[in-house]
Structures are given as structure tokens and as C-alpha cells.
Protein backbone atom coordinates (compact mmCIF):
# COMPACT_ATOMS: atom_id res chain seq x y z
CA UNK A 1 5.59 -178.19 148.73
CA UNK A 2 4.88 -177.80 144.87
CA UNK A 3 4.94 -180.95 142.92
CA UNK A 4 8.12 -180.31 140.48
CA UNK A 5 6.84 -179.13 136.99
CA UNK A 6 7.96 -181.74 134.90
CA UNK A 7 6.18 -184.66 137.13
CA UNK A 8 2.56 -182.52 137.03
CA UNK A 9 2.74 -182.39 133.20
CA UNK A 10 3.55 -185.89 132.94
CA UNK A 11 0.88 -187.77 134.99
CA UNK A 12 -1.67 -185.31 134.52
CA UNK A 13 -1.02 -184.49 130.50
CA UNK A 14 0.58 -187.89 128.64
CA UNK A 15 -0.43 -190.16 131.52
CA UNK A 16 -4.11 -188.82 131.67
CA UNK A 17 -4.19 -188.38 135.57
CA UNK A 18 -7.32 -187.40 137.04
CA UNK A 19 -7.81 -185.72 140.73
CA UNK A 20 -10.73 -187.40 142.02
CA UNK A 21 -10.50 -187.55 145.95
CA UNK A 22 -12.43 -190.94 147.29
CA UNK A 23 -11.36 -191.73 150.96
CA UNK A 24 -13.30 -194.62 151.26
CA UNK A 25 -12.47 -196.15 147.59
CA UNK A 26 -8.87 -195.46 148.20
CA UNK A 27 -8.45 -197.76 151.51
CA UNK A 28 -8.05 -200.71 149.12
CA UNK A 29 -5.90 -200.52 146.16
CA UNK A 30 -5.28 -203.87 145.10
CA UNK A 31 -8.00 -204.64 142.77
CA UNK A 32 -7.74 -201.52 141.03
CA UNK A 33 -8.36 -201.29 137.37
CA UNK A 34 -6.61 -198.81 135.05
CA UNK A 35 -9.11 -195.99 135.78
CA UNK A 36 -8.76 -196.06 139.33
CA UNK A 37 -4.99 -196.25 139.04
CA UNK A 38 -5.23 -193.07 137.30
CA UNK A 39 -7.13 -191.64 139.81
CA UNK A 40 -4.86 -192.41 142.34
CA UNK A 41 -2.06 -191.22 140.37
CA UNK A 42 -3.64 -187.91 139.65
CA UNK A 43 -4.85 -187.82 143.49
CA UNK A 44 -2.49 -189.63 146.09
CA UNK A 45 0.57 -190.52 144.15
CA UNK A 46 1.57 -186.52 144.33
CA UNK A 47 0.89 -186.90 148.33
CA UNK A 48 3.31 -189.59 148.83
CA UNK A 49 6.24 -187.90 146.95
CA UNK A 50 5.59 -185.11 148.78
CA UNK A 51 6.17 -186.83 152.14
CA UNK A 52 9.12 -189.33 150.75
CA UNK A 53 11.04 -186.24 149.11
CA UNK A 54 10.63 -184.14 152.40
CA UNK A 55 11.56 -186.98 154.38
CA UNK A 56 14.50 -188.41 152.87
CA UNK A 57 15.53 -184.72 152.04
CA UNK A 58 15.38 -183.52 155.79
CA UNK A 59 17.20 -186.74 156.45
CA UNK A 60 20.15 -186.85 154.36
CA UNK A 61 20.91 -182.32 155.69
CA UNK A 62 21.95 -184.46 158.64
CA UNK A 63 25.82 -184.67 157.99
CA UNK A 64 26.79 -188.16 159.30
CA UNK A 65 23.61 -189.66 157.07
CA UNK A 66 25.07 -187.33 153.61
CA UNK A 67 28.62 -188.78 154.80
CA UNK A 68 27.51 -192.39 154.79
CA UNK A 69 25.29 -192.26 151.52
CA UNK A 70 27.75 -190.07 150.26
CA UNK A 71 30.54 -192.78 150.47
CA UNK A 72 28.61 -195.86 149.16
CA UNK A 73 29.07 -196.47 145.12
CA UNK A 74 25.75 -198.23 144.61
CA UNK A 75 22.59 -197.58 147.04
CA UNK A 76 19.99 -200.33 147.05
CA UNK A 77 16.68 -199.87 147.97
CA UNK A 78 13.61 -201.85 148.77
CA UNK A 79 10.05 -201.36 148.49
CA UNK A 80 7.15 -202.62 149.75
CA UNK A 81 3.41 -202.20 148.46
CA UNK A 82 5.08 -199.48 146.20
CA UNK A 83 2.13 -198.51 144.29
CA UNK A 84 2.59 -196.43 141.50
CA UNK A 85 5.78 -195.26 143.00
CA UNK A 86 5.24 -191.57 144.78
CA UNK A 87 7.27 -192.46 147.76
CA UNK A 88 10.26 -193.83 144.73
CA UNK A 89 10.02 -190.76 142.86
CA UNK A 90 10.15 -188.78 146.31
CA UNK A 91 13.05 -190.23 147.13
CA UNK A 92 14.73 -190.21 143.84
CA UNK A 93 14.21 -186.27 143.57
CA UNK A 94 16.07 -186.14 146.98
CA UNK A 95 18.83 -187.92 145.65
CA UNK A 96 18.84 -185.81 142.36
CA UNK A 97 19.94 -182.89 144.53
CA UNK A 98 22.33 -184.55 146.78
CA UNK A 99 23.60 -187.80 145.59
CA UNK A 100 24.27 -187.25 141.71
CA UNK A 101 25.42 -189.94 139.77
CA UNK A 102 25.43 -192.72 141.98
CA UNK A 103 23.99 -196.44 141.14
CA UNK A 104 20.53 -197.17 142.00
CA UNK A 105 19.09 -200.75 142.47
CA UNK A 106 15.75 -200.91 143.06
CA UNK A 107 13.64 -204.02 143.90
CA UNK A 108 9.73 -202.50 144.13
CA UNK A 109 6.63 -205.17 145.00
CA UNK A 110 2.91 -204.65 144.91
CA UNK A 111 -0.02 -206.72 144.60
CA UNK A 112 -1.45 -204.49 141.41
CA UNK A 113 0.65 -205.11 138.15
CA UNK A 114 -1.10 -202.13 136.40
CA UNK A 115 0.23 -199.57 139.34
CA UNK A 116 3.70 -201.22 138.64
CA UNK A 117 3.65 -200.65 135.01
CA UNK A 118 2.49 -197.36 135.64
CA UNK A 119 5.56 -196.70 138.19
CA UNK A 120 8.20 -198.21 135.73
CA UNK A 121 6.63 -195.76 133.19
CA UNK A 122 7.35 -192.82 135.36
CA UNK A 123 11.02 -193.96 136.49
CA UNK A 124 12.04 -194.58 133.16
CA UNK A 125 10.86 -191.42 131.91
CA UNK A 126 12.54 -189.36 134.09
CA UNK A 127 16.00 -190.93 134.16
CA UNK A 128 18.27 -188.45 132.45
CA UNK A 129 16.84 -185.52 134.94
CA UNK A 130 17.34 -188.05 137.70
CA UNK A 131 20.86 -188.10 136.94
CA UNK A 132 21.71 -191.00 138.64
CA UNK A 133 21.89 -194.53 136.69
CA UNK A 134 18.82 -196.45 138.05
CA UNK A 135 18.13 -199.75 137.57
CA UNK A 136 14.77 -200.89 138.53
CA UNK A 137 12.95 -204.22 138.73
CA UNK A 138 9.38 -205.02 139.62
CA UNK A 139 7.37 -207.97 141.15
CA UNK A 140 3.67 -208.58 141.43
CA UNK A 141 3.16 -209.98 144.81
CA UNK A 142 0.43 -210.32 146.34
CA UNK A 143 0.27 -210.58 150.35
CA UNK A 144 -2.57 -212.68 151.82
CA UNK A 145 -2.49 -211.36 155.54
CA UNK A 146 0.62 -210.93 158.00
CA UNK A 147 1.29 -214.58 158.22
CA UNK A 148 1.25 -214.55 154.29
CA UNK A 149 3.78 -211.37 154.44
CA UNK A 150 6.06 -213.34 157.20
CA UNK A 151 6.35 -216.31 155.07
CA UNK A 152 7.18 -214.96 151.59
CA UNK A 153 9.68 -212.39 152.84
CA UNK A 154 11.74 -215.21 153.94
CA UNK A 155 11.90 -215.69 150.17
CA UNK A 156 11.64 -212.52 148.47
CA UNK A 157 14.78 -211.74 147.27
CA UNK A 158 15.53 -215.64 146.37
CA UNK A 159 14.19 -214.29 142.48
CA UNK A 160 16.11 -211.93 141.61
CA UNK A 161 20.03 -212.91 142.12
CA UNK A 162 21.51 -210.16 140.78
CA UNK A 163 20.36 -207.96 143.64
CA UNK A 164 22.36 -208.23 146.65
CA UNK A 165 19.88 -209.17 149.74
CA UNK A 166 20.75 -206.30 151.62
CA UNK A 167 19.59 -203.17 150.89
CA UNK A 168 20.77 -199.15 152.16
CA UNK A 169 17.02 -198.43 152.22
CA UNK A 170 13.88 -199.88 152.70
CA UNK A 171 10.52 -198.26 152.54
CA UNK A 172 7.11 -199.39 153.66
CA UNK A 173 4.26 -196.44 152.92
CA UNK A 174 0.67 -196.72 153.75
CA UNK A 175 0.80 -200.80 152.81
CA UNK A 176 -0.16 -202.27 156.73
CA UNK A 177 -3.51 -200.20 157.26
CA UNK A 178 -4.97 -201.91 154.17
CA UNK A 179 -4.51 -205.41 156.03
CA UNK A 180 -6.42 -204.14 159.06
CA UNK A 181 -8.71 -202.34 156.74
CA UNK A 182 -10.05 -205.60 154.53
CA UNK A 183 -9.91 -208.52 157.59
CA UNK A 184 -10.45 -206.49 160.78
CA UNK A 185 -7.32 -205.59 163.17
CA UNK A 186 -7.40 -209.05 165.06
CA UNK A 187 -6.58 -211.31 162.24
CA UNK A 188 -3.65 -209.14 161.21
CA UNK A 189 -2.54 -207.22 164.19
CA UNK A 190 0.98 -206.81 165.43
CA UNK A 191 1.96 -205.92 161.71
CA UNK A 192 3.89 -203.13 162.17
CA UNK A 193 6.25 -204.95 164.75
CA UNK A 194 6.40 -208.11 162.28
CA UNK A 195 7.46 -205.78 159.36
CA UNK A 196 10.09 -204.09 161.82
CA UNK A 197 11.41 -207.53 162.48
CA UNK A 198 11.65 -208.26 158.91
CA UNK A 199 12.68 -205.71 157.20
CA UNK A 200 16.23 -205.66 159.77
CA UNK A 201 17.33 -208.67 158.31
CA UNK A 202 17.42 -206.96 155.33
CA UNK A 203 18.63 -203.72 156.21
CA UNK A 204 22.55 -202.80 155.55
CA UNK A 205 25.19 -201.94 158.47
CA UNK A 206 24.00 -198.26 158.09
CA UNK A 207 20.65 -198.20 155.80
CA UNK A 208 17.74 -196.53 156.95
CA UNK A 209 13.84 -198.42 156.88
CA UNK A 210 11.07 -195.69 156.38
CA UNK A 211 7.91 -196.56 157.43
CA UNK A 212 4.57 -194.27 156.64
CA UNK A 213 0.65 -194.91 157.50
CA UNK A 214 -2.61 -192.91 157.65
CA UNK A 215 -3.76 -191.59 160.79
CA UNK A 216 -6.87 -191.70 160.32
CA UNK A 217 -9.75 -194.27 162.33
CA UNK A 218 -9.81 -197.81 162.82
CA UNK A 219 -12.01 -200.47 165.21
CA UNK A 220 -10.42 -202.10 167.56
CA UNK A 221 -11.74 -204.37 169.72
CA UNK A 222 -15.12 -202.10 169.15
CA UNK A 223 -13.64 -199.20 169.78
CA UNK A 224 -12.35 -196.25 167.63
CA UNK A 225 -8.53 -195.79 167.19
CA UNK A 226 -5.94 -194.19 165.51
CA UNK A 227 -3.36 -196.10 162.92
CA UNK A 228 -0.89 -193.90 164.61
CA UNK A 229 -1.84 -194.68 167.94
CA UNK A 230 -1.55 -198.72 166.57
CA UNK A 231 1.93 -198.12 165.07
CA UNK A 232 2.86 -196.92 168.21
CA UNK A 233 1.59 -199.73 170.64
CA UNK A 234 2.87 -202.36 168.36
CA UNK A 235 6.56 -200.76 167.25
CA UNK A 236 7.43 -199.69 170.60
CA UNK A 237 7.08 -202.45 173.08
CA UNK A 238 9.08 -204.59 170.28
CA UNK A 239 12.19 -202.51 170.31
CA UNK A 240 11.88 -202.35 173.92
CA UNK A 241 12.19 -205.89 173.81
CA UNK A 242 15.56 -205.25 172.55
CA UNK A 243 15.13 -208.33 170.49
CA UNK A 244 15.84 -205.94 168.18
CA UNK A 245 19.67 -204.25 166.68
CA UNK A 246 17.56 -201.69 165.54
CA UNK A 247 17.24 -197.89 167.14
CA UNK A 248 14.75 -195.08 166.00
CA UNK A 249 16.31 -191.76 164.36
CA UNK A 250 12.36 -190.23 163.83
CA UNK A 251 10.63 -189.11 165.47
CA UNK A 252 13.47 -187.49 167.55
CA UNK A 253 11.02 -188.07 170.73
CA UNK A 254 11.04 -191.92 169.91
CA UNK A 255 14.84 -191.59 169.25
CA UNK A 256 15.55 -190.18 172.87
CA UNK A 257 12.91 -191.50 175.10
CA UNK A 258 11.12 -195.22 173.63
CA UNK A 259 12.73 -197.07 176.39
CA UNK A 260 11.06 -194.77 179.07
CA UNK A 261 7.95 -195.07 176.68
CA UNK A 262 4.49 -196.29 178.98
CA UNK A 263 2.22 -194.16 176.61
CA UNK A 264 2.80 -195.65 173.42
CA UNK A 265 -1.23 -196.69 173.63
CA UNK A 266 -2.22 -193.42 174.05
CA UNK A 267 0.54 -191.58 171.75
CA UNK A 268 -0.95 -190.06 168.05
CA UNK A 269 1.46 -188.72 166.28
CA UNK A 270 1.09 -187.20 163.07
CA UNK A 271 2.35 -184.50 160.88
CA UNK A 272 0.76 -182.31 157.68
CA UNK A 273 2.63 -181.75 154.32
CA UNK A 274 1.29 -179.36 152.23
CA UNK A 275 0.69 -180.39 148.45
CA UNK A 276 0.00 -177.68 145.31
CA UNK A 277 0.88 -178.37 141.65
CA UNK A 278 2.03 -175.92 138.67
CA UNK A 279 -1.17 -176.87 136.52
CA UNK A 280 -4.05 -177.50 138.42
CA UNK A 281 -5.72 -176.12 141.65
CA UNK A 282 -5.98 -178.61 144.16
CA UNK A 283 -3.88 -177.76 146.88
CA UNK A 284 -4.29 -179.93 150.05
CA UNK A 285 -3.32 -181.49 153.26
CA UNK A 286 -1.60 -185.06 153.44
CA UNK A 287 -1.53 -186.48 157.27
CA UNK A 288 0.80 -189.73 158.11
CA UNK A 289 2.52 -190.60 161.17
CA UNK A 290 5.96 -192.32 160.42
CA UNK A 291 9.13 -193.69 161.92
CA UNK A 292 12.98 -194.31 161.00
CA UNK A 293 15.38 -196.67 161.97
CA UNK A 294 18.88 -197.63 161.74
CA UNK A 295 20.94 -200.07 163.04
CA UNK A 296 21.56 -198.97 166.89
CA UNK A 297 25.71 -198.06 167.03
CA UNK A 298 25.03 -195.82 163.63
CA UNK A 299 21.98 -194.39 165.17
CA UNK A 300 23.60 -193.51 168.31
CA UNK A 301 26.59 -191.48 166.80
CA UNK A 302 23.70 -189.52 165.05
CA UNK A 303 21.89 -188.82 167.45
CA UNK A 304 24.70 -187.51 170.13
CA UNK A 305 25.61 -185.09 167.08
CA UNK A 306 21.86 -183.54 168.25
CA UNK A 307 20.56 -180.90 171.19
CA UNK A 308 18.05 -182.72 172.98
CA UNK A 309 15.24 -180.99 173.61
CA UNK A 310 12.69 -180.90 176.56
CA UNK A 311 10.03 -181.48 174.78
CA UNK A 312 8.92 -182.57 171.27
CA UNK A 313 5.58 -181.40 169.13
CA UNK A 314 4.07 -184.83 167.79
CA UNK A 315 1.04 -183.15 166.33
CA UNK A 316 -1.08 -180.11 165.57
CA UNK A 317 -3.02 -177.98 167.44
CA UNK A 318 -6.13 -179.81 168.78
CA UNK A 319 -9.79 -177.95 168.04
CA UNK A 320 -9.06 -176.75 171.64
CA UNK A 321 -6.01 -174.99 170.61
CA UNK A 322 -3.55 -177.16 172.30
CA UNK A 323 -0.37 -179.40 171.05
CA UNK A 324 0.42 -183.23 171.69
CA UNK A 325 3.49 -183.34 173.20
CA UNK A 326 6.02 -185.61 173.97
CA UNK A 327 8.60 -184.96 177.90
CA UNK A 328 11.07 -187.42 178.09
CA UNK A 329 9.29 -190.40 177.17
CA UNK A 330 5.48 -188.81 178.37
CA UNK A 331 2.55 -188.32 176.43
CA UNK A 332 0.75 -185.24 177.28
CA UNK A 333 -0.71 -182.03 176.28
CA UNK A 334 0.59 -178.86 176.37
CA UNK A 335 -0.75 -175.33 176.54
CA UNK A 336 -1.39 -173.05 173.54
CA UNK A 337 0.88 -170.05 174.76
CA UNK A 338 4.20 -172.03 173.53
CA UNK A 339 6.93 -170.39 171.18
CA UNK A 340 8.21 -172.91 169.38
CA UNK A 341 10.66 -173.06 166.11
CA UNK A 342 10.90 -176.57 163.41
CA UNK A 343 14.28 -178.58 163.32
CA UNK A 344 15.40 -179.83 160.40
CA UNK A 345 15.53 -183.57 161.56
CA UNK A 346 12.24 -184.78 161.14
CA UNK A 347 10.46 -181.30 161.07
CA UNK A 348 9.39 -181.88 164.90
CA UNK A 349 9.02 -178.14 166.86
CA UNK A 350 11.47 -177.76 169.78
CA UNK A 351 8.90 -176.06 172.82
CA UNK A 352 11.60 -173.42 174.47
């Protein structure tokens, strides 16, 4: 996808973006200083509107989602270690082409105040092409560890009274590997299953949570891993539990099989979005794994409107040539010699 014109002027030309690609610098962003932030805007910030817009855009094409967002007069959103705000503007640009005019709430946290100023800056200077009446408010918060995280969510909302405490969407992207990243995966692990558990007691009748990570490395218990591969063995055996009044709708594999799930420590899932710009020549890769969930009696009217399919791509072709597939709840490979075609829902490739 091509970042829309208007954003590549504005963060590269009056905001002074600057592509400068650090992996290793980028893993933690809360101590960043205006420089870096610019860096970041200029480098990753593009990446994660990329995925949000694509998302959220594939997303609402299902009818029964567009019905329900459709319908509601104000949609209120939440998000968590928002950054400078890709994944926001992502989703906002969906919304510019589906759901015009409606009320926007926003309540956006993050531990750097200079990425939030930055985000504001952005929001506000696109609001008469977002035509939709957003109103926006920002907290520094900083986050300690999961415990920390557990404890002031309880709270989080208690602030800010003129938001109502339930929100129609609620997005974590690429917050939780930075926990595992700066104290090690045993202080902090079971993360994504704590922010699952959380963020439903905040989530409206029929709102959607989006949650996005890396897939790249991590040590675990001295051994190499994937953050995908965590997500996995963490999210699914909690909504297994069914502790939970949550259901997946993405990936479509998770949506139809996680209760016949036994792989989930082996599953990596991940999928590649394209990102080129108007005024510069970077064009690149971004790789994430994510899920979606609603609340399980809205998720299960979507998902009968759907053909189930045999078998579900859950990420590219190996250096052998092969896919990662998913068969009714089984994590295995399958061979090269596959014709396969993308549906919409989550961009997943139905095997035939």
C-alpha cells in the first residue's frame, strides 16, 4: 500500500521526518527524545498505518461489522502504547471512506509525552479530510511491568469522566514485546492473556479489540522464540479457558478451530504489508502477527455468514518453499504445489 499523499508531505516536509531504519534502537521507545521520535515517525509510524488501515478496512467489507458501526452515532476507541499514532491514523483513514461523519472519542496512552504531542499534531491536522468530528484526549502513562499494567487499568478511565468506560474499539500495537524486551520474558510473561482479560471489561456489546506484535526473536527460557509463537501460547489456552465472553474473528483459523487448538506452542503466524510513499524511495516489508476479538454471540453470527475453509495460510513461504498452515485446529506444513486465492477477511489464502 502507498502511504496517502497528504500524510507523506506532512511528517516528512513540516514535521521533519527522517527514515532511518534501527531494529535494535527501535525495541524500546519510551525514553525517546525528539530526534528519535522523528525517526520513528519518518520510519515505523508509516508501517503501522499501513497495517491498522488494511486491517480495520478488510474488517469493516464484512457486512454485519459495516451494519453495526454503521448504526452507532458515536464510536469510542481506546488505545494503548499509541505512539505517535500510525495505527490511529490507520484506522481513521478507514473510517474516512466508510463511516463519514460520525463522532469519534478517542482516549490514546503512552509512556512518551513527546510521541503524544506529536500524534495530537497529526490528528488535528488532518481533521477536515477526516471528515468525521474527532475528539481526542491524551495521557502520559507510564507502565512499570504487567503487574503495573493490571493495576492501573483498573483505574484508567477513572480521569477522564466525560468518556464513557466502554469503548467500540480498542487497540493494542506492538506495546507487550517491549515488556519482554527490557526485563526478560519471565518477569512479564502471560501479557498477552492479561491484556485480553482486560481490555473485555472494557470492550462494548459488539466492539472489536485489535491486537498487533513483531514476529521477530525472543529468549525464552534460553531458547530462541517467536513473539508470534508467544502470543499464541499465552492467548489461546486463556480463551480456551472460557473464562472468557470473548471469541476470535482473525485469524479466521483461530476463529474456527482455537478450541481444537494443541499447537498453539508451535504456531507462527505472521503476515507482510507492503509500504511505498509518494516522495521518497523506501519501499519495504512490515511483518506482525495479530488477532481480533469480539464478544462471542456477535462473533458467532459473523462468522456463520463465512465458507469455512479446509485449510488456512498463516504465513509465507519458508526458504524451503513451503507454507505454514493451519487444518482444523493443526499446525503443519504444507507443500509448495498449492493454488491458493486471498479472502477479504483477514487477507488469509484459502488452499483449494
Amino acid at each position: 500500500m502507498k502511504i496517502p499523499r497528504e500524510i507523506d508531505e506532512f511528517i516528512y516536509g513540516q514535521l521533519q521526518a527522517t527514515y532511518s531504519k534501527n531494529p535494535e534502537k527501535v525495541k524500546k521507545t519510551l525514553c525517546f527524545d525528539e530526534k528519535s521520535i522523528k525517526e520513528y515517525l519518518g520510519t515505523y509510524f508509516p508501517r503501522s498505518f499501513v497495517e491498522s488501515y488494511t486491517i480495520f478496512n478488510e474488517l469493516f467489507c464484512q457486512p454485519l461489522i459495516k451494519k453495526i458501526f454503521l448504526q452507532k452515532s458515536r464510536i469510542k476507541v481506546l488505545d494503548i502504547g499509541s505512539g505517535t499514532g500510525g495505527e490511529l491514523m490507520g484506522l481513521l483513514w478507514a473510517f474516512k471512506g466508510i463511516f463519514s461523519k460520525k463522532k469519534i472519542s478517542i482516549l490514546s496512552f503512552d509512556g512518551n509525552k513527546t510521541a503524544l504531542t506529536y500524534q495530537k499534531c497529526i490528528i488535528d491536522n488532518f481533521r477536515n479530510l477526516l471528515e468525521n468530528e474527532i475528539d481526542i484526549r491524551t495521557g502520559e502513562l507510564i507502565f512499570k511491568s504487567k503487574n503495573d499494567f493490571e493495576e492501573k487499568m483498573k483505574y484508567i478511565t477513572s480521569k477522564y469522566p466525560r468518556f464513557i468506560k466502554i469503548f467500540d474499539i480498542i487497540i493494542n500495537s506492538k506495546f507487550i514485546n517491549e515488556f519482554y524486551r527490557e526485563d526478560g520474558y519471565e518477569l512479564n510473561k502471560g501479557f498477552y492473556a492479561s491484556f485480553i482479560n482486560i481490555a473485555e471489561n472494557f470492550l462494548s456489546d459488539d466492539g472489536i479489540i485489535l491486537l498487533v506484535d513483531v514476529t521477530d526473536t525472543i529468549i525464552e527460557n534460553d531458547n530462541n522464540t517467536y513473539y508470534s509463537k508467544i502470543m499464541n501460547s499465552e492467548i489461546i489456552p486463556y480463551m480456551q479457558s472460557q473464562s472468557s465472553k470473548l471469541h476470535f474473528i482473525l485469524p479466521l483459523s483461530c476463529a474456527f478451530w482455537y478450541r481444537n487448538c494443541q499447537d498453539y506452542n508451535d504456531c507462527f503466524q505472521q503476515r507482510i504489508f507492503a509500504v511505498s510513499h509518494h516522495i521518497h524511495k523506501n519501499n519495504y516489508d512490515s511483518r506482525v502477527a495479530y488477532k481480533a476479538f469480539m464478544k462471542e454471540n456477535i462473533a458467532i453470527k459473523i462468522l456463520n455468514t463465512i465458507d469455512r475453509n479446509s485449510c488456512y495460510k498463516l504465513a509465507p513461504q519458508d526458504l524451503y518453499g513451503q507454507y505454514k498452515c493451519c487444518v482444523n485446529g493443526k499446525y503443519n506444513y504444507a507443500g509448495s504445489r498449492l493454488s491458493f486465492d486471498t479472502f477479504c477477511l483477514g487477507n488469509q489464502v484459502q488452499i483449494k
